[in-house]
PDB file of N, CA and C in Angstrom:
ATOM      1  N   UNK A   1      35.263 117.139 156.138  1.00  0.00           N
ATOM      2  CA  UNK A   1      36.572 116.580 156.400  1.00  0.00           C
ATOM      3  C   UNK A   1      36.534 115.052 156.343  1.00  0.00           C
ATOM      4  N   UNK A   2      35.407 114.014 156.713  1.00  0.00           N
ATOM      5  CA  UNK A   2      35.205 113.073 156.580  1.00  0.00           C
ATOM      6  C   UNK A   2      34.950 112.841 155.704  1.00  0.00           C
ATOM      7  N   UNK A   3      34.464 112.702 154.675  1.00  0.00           N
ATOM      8  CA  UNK A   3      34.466 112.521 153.246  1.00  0.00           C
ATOM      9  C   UNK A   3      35.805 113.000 152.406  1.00  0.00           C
ATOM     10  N   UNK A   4      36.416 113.606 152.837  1.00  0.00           N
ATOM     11  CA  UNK A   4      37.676 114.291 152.285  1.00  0.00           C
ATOM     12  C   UNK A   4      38.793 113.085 152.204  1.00  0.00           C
ATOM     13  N   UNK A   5      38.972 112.518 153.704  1.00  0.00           N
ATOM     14  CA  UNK A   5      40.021 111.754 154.402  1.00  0.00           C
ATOM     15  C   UNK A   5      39.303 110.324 154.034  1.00  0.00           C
ATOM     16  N   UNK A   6      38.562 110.284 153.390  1.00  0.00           N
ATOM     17  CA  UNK A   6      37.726 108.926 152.811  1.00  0.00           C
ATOM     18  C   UNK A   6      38.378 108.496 151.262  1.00  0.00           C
ATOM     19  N   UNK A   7      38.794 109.883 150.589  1.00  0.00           N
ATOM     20  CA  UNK A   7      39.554 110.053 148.840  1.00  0.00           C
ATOM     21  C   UNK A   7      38.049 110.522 148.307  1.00  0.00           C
ATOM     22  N   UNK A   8      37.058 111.134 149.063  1.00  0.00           N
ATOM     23  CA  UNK A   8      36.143 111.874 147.902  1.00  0.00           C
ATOM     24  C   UNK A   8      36.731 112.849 147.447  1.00  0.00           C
ATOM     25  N   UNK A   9      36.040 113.811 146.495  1.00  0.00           N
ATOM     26  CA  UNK A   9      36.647 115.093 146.115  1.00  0.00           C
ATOM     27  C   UNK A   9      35.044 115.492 146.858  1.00  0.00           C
ATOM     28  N   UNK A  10      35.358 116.938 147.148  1.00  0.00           N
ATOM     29  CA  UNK A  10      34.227 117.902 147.519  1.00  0.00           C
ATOM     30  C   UNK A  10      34.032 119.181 146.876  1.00  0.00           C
ATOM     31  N   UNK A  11      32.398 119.247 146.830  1.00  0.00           N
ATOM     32  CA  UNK A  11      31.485 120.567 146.123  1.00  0.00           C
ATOM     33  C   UNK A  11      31.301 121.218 147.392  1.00  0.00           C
ATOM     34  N   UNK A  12      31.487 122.316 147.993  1.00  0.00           N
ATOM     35  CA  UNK A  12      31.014 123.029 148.753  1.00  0.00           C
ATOM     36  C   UNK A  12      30.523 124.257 148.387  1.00  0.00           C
ATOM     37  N   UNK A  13      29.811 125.082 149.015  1.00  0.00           N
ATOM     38  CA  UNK A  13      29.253 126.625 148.982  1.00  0.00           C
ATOM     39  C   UNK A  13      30.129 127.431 149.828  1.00  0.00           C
ATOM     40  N   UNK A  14      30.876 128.555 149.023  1.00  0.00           N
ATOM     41  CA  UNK A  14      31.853 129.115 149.553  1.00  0.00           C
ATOM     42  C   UNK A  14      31.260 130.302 151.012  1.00  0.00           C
ATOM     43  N   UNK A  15      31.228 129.623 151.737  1.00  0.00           N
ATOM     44  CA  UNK A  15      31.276 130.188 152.895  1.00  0.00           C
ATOM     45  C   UNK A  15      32.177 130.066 154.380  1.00  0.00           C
ATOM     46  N   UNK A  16      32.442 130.527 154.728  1.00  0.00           N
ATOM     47  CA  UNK A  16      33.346 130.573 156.144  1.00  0.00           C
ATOM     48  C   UNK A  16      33.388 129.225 156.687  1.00  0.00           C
ATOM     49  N   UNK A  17      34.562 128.501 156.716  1.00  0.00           N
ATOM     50  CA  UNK A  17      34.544 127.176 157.603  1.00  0.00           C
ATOM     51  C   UNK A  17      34.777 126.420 155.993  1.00  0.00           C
ATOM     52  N   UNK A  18      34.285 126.441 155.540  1.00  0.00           N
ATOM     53  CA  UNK A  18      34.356 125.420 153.914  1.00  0.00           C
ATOM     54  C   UNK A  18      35.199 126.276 153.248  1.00  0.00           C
ATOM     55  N   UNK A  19      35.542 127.084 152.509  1.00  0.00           N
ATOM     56  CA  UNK A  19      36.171 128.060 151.835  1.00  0.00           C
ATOM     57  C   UNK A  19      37.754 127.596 152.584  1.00  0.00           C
ATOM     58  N   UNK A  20      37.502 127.350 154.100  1.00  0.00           N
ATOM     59  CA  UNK A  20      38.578 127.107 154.696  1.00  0.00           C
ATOM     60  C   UNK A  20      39.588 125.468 154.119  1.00  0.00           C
ATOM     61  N   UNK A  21      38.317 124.980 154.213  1.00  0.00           N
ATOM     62  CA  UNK A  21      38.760 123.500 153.704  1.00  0.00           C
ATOM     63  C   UNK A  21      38.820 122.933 152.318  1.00  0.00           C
ATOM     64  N   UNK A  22      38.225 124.047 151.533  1.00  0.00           N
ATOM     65  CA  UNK A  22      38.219 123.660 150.064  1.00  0.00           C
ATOM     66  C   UNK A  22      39.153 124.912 149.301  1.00  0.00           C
ATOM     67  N   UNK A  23      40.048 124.861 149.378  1.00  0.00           N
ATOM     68  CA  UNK A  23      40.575 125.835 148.501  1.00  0.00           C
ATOM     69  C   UNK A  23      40.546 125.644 147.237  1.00  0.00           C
ATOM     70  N   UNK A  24      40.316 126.721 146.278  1.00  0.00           N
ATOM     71  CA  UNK A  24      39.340 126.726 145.276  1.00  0.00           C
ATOM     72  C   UNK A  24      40.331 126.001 144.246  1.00  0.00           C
ATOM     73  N   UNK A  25      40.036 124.857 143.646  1.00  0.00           N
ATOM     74  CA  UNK A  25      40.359 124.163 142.846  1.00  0.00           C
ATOM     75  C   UNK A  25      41.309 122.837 142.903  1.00  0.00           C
ATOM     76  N   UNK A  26      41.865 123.290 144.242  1.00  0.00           N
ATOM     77  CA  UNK A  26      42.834 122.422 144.356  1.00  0.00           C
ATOM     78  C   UNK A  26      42.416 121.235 145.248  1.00  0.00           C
ATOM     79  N   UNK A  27      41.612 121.440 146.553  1.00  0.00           N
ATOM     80  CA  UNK A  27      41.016 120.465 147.788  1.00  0.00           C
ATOM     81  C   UNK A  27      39.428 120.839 147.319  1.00  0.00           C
ATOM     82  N   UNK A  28      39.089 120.875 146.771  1.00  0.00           N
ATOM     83  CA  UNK A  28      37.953 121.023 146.498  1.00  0.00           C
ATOM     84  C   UNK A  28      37.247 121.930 145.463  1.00  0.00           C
ATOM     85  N   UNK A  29      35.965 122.354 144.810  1.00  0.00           N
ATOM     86  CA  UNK A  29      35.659 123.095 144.287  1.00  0.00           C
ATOM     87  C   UNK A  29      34.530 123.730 145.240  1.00  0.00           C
ATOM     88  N   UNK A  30      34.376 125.294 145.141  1.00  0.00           N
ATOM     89  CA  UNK A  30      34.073 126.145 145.480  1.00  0.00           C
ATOM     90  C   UNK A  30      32.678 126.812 144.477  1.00  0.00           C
ATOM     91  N   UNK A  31      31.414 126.897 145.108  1.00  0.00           N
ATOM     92  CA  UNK A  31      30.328 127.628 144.304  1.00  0.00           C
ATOM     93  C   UNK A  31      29.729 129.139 145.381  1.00  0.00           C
ATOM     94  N   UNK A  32      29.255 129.946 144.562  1.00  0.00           N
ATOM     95  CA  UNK A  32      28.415 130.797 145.277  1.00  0.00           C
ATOM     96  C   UNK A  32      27.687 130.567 146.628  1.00  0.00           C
ATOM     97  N   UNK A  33      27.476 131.079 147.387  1.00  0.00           N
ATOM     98  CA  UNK A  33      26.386 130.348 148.562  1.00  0.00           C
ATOM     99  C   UNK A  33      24.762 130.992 147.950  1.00  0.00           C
ATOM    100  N   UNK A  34      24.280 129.577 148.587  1.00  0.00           N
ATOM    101  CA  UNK A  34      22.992 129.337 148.081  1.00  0.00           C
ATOM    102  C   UNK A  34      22.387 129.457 146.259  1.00  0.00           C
ATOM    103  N   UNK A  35      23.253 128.930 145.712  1.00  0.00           N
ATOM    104  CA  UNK A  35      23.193 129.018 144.217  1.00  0.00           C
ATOM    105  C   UNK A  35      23.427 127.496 144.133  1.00  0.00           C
ATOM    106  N   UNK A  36      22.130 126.344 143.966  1.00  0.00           N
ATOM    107  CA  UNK A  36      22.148 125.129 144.043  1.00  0.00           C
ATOM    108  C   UNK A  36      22.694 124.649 142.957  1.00  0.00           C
ATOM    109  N   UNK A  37      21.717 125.685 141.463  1.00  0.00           N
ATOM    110  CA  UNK A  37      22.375 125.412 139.782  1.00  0.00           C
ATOM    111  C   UNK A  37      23.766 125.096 139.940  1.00  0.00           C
ATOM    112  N   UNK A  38      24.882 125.813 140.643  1.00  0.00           N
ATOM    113  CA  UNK A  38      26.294 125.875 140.399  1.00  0.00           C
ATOM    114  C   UNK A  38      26.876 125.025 141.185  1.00  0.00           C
ATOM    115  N   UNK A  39      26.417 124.456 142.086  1.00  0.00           N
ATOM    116  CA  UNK A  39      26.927 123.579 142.763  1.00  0.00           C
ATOM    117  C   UNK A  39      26.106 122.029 142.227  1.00  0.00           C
ATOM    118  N   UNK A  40      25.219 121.818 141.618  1.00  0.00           N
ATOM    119  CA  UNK A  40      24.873 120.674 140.406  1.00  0.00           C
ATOM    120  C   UNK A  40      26.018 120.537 139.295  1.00  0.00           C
ATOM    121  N   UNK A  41      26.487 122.026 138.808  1.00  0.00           N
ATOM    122  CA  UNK A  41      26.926 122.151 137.341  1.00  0.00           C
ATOM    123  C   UNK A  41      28.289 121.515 138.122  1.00  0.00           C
ATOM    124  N   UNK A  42      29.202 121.990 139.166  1.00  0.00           N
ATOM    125  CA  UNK A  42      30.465 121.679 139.780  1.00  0.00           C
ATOM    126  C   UNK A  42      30.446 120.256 140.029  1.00  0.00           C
ATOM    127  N   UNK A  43      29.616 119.951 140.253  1.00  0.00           N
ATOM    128  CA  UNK A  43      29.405 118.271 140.879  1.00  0.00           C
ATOM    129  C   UNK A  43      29.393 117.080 139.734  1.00  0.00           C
ATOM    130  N   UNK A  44      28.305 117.595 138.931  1.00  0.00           N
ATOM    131  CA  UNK A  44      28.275 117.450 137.226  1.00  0.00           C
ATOM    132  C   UNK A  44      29.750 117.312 136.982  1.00  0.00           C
ATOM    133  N   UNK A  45      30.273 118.560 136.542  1.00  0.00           N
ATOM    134  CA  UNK A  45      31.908 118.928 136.299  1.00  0.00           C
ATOM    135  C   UNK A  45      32.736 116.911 136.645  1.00  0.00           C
ATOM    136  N   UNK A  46      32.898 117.399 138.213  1.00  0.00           N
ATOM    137  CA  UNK A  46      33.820 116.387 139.003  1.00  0.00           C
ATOM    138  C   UNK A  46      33.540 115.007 138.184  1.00  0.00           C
ATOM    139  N   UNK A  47      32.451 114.656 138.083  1.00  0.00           N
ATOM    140  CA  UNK A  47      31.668 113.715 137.730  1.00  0.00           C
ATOM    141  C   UNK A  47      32.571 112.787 136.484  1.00  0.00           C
ATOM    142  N   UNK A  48      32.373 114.098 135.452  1.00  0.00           N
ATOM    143  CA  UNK A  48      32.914 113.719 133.981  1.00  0.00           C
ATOM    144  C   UNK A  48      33.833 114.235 134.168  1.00  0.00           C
ATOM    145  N   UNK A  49      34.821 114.519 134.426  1.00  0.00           N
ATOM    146  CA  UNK A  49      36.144 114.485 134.267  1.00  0.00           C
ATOM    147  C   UNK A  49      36.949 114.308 135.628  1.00  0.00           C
ATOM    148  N   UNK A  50      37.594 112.486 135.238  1.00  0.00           N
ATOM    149  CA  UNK A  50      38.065 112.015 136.095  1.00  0.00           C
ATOM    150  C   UNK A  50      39.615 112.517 136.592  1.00  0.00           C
ATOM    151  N   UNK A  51      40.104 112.857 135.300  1.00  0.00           N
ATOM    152  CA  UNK A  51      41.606 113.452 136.307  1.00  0.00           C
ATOM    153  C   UNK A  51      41.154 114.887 137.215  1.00  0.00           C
ATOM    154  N   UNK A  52      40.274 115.440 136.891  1.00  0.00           N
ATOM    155  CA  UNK A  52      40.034 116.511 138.088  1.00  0.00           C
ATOM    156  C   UNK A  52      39.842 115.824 139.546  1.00  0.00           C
ATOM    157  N   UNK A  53      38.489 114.663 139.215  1.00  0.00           N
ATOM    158  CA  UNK A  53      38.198 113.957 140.180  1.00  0.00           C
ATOM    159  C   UNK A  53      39.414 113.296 140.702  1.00  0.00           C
ATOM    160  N   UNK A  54      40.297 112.686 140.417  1.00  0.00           N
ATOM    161  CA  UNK A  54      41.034 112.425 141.199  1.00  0.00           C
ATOM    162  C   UNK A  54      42.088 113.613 141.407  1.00  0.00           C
ATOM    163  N   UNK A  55      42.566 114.287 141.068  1.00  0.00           N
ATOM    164  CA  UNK A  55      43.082 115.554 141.424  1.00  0.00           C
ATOM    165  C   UNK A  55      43.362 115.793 142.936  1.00  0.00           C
ATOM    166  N   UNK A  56      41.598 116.305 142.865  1.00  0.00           N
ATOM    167  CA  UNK A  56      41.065 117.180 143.898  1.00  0.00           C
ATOM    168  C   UNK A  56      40.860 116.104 144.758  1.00  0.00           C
ATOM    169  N   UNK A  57      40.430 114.922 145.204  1.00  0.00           N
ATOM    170  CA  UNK A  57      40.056 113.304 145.849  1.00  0.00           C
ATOM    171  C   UNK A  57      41.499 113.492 146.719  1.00  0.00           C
ATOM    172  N   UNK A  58      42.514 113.424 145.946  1.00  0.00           N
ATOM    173  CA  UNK A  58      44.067 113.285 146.495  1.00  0.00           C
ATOM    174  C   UNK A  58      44.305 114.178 146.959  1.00  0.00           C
ATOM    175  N   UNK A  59      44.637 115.617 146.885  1.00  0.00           N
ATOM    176  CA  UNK A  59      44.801 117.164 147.924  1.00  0.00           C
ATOM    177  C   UNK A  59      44.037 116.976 148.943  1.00  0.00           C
ATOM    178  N   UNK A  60      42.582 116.697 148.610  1.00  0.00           N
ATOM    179  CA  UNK A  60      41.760 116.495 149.937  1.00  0.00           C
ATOM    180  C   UNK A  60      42.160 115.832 150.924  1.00  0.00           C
ATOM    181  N   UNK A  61      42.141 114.639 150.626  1.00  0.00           N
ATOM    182  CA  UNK A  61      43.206 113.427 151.560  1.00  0.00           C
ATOM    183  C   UNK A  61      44.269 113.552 152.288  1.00  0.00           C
ATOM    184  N   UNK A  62      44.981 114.215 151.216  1.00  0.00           N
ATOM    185  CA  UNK A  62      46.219 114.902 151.888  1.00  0.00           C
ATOM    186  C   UNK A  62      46.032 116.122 153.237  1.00  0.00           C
ATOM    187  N   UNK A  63      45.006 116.925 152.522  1.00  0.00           N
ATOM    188  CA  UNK A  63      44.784 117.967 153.422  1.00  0.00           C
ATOM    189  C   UNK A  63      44.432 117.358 154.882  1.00  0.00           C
ATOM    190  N   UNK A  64      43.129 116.851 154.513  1.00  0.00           N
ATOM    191  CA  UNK A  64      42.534 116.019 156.029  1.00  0.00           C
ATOM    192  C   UNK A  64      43.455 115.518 156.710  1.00  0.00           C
ATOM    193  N   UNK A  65      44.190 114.683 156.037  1.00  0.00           N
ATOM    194  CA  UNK A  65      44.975 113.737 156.964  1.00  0.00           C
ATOM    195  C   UNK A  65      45.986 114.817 158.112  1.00  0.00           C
ATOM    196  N   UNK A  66      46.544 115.578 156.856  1.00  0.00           N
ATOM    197  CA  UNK A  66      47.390 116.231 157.625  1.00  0.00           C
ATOM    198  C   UNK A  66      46.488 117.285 158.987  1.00  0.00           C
ATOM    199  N   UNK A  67      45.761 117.860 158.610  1.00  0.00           N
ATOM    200  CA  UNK A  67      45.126 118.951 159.666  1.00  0.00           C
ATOM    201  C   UNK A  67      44.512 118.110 160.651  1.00  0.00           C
ATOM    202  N   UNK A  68      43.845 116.926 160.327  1.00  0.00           N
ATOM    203  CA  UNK A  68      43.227 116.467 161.320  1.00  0.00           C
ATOM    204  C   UNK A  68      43.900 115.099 161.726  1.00  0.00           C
ATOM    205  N   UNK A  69      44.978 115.291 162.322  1.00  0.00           N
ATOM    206  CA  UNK A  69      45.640 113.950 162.527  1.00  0.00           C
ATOM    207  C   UNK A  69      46.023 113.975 163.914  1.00  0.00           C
ATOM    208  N   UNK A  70      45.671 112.535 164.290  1.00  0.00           N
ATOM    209  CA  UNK A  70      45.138 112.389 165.753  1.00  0.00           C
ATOM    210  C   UNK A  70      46.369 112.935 166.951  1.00  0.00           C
ATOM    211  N   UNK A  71      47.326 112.761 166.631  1.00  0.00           N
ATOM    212  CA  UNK A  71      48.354 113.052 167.789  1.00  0.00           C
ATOM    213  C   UNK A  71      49.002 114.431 167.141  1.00  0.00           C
ATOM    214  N   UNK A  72      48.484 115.157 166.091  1.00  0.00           N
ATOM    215  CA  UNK A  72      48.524 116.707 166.115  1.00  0.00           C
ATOM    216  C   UNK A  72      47.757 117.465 167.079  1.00  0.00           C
ATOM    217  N   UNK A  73      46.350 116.701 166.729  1.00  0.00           N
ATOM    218  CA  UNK A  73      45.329 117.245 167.276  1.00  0.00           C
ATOM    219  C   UNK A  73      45.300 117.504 168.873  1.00  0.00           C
ATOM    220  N   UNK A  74      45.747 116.162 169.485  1.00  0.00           N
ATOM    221  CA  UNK A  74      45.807 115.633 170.875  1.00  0.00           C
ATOM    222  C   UNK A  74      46.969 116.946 171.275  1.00  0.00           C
ATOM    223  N   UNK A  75      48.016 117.380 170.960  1.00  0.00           N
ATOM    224  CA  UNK A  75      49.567 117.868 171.053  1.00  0.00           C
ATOM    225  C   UNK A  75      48.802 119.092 171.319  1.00  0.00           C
ATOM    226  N   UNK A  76      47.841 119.629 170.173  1.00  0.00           N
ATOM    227  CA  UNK A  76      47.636 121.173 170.607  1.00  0.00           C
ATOM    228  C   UNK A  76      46.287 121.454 171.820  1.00  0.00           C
ATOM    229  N   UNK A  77      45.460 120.256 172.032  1.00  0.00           N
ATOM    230  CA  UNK A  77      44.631 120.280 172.893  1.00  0.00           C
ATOM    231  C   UNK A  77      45.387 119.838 174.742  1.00  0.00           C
ATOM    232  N   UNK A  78      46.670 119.369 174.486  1.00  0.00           N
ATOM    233  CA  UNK A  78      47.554 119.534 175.736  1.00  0.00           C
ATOM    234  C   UNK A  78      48.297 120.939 175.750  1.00  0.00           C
ATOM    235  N   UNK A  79      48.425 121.760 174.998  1.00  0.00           N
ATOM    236  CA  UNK A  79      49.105 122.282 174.607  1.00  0.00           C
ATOM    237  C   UNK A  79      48.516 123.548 175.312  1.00  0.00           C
ATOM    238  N   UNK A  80      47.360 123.705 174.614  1.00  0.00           N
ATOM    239  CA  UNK A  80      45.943 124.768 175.481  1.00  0.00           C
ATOM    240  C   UNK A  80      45.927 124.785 176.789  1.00  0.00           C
ATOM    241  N   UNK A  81      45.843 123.371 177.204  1.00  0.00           N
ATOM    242  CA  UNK A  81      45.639 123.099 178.628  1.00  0.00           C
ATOM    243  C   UNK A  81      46.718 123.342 179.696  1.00  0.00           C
ATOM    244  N   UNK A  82      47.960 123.220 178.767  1.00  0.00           N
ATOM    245  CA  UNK A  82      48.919 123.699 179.616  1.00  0.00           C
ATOM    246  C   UNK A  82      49.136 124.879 179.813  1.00  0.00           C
ATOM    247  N   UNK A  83      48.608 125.778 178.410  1.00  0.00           N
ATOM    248  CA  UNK A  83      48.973 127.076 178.686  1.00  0.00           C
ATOM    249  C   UNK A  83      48.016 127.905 179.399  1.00  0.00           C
ATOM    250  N   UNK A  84      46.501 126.943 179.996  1.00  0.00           N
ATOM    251  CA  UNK A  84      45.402 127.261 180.552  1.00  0.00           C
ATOM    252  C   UNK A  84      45.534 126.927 182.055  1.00  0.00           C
ATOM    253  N   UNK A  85      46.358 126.127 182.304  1.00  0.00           N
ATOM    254  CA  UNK A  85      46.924 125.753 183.581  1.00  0.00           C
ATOM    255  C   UNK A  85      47.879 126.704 184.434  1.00  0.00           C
ATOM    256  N   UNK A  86      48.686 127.078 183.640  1.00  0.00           N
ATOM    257  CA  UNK A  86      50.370 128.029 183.997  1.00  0.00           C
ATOM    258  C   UNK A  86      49.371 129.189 183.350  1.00  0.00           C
ATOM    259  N   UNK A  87      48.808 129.823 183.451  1.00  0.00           N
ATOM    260  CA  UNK A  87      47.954 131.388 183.080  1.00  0.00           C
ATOM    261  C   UNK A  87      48.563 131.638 181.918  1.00  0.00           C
ATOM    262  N   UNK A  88      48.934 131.165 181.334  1.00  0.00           N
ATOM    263  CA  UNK A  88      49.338 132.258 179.333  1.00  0.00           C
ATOM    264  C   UNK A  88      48.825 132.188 179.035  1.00  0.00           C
ATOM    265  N   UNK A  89      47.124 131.497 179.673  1.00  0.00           N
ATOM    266  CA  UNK A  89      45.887 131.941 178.431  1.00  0.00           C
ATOM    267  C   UNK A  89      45.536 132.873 178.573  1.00  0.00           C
TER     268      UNK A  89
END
């Protein structure tokens, strides 16, 4: 997510938690897990061709900013607490 909200584009290994944050093509590109070749060849990819690279650089950005933005974040961590306070948890 920090590298995301920076304007990188990201290579990840599609597994749980990343898969989450890279949706495949658009915030990121997506490889096999533990298949290093394909995540070289994807990275490679980004590399040489810059309108992808910026593409995917910009969704990312977008994404981060939006999911991880500080007084979202703060809103639902009061939010918990209140509903952990008054028993609706």
């Amino acid at each position: 997510a920090e590298a995301m909200a920076t304007g990188l584009p990201m290579v990840g290994m599609d597994a749980p938690g990343i898969r989450d944050m890279l949706s495949a093509g658009k915030t990121g590109l997506l490889v096999p897990e533990g298949d290093p070749e394909a995540l070289a060849d994807r990275t490679v990819r980004l590399l040489r061709d810059n309108p992808l690279f910026q593409r995917i650089a910009r969704a990312g950005r977008s994404l981060a900013e939006d999911r991880f933005n500080v007084r979202r974040m703060v809103a639902g961590y009061l939010e918990i607490a209140s509903d952990m306070v008054t028993g609706r948890w």
